[in-house]
Protein backbone atom coordinates (compact mmCIF):
# COMPACT_ATOMS: atom_id res chain seq x y z
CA UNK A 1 -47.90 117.79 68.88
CA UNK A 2 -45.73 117.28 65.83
CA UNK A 3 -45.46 120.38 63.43
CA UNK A 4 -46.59 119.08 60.29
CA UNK A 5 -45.60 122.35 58.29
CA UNK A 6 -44.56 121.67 54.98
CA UNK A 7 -40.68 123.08 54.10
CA UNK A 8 -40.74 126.38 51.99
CA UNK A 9 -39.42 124.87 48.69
CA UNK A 10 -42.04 122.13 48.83
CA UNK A 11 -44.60 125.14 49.37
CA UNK A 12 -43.04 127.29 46.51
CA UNK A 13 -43.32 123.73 44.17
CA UNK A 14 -47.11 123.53 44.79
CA UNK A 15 -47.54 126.92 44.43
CA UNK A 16 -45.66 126.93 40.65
CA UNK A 17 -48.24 123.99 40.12
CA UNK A 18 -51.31 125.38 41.38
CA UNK A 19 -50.09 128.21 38.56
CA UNK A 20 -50.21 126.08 36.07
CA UNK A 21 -53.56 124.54 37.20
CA UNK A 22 -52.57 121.44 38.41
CA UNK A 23 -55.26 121.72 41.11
CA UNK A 24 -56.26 118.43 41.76
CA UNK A 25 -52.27 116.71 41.67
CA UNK A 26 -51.45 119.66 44.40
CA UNK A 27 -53.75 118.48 46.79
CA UNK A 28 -53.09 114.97 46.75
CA UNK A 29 -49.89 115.65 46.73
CA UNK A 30 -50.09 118.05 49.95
CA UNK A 31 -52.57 115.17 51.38
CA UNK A 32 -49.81 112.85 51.50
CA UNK A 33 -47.29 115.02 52.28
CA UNK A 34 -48.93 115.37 55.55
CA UNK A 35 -50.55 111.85 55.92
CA UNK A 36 -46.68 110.87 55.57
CA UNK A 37 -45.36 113.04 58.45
CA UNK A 38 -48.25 112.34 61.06
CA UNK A 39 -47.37 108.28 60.25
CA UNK A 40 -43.99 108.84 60.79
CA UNK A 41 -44.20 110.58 63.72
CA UNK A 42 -46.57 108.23 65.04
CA UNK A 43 -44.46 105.61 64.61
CA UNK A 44 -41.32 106.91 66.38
CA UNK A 45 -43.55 107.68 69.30
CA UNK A 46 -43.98 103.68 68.93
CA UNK A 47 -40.68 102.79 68.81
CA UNK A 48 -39.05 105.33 71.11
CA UNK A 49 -41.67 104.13 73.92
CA UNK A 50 -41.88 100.45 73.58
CA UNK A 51 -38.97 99.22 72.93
CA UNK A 52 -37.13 96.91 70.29
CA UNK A 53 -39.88 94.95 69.22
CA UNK A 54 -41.92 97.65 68.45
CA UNK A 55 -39.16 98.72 65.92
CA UNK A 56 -40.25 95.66 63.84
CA UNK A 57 -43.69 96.23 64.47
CA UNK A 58 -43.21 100.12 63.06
CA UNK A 59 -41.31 98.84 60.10
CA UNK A 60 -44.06 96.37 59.31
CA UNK A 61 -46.66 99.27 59.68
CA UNK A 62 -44.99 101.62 57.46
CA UNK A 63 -44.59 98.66 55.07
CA UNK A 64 -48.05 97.82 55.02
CA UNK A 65 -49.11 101.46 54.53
CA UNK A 66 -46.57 103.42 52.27
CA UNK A 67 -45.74 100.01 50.01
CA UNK A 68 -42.42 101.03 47.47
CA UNK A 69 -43.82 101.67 44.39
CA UNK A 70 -43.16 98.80 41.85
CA UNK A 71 -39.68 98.86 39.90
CA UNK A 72 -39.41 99.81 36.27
CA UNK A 73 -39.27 95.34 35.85
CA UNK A 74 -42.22 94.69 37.42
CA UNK A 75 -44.04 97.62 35.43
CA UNK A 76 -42.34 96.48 32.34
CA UNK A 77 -44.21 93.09 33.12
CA UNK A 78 -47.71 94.46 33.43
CA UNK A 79 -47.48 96.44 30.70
CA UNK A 80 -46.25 93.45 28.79
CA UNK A 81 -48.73 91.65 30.08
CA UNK A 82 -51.86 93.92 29.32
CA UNK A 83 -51.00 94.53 26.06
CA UNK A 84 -50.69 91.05 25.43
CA UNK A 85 -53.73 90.48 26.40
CA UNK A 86 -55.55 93.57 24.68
CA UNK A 87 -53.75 93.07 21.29
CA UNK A 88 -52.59 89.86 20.64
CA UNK A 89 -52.77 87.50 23.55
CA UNK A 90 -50.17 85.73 24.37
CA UNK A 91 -47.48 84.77 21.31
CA UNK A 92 -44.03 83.71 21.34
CA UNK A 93 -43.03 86.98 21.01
CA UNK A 94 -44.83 88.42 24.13
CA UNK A 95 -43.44 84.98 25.96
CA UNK A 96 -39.81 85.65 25.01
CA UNK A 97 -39.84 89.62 26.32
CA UNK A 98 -41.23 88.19 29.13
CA UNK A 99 -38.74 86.08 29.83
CA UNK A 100 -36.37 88.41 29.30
CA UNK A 101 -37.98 90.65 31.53
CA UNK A 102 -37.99 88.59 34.52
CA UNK A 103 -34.24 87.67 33.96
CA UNK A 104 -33.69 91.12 35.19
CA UNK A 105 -32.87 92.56 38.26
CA UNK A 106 -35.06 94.54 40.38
């Protein structure tokens, strides 16, 4: 069985929070923490044991279940995009940040 024990400065940060009574934001965040570890280790049990295809196989898992979060672009896009739509609609204005936005890289 893996030990899923979190490290003592992650402790010691969750501890500050609970402090300041960020309750609810600690445990998600210690949720995760060890959702995150038991995936992991379940997936090197994977690809230790059955071999090189199941390395792709454990990279499309963790893919699929711990997406990256989007980059500052494509949040600069939605927000774009929903204040367009709450404010305005679309204008030339929202069109040409857009555009600009999406010339950028990732």
């Amino acid at each position: 069985m893996t030990d899923i024990t979190p490290p003592p400065e992650l402790v010691h940060q969750w501890a500050d929070m609970l402090a300041s009574g960020s309750g609810q934001a600690v445990f998600a965040m210690a949720a995760q923490w060890g959702a995150d570890q038991e995936l992991e280790a379940c997936l090197r049990l994977v690809e230790i044991d059955a071999g090189e295809d199941a390395y792709d196989f454990a990279r499309y898992i963790r893919a699929a279940r711990r997406p990256k979060p989007p980059s500052l672009k494509e949040q600069a896009l939605q927000a774009l995009a929903e204040l367009a739509a709450e404010c305005y609609g679309n204008t030339d204005q929202s069109d040409t940040i857009r555009r600009a936005l999406e010339k950028l890289d990732d």
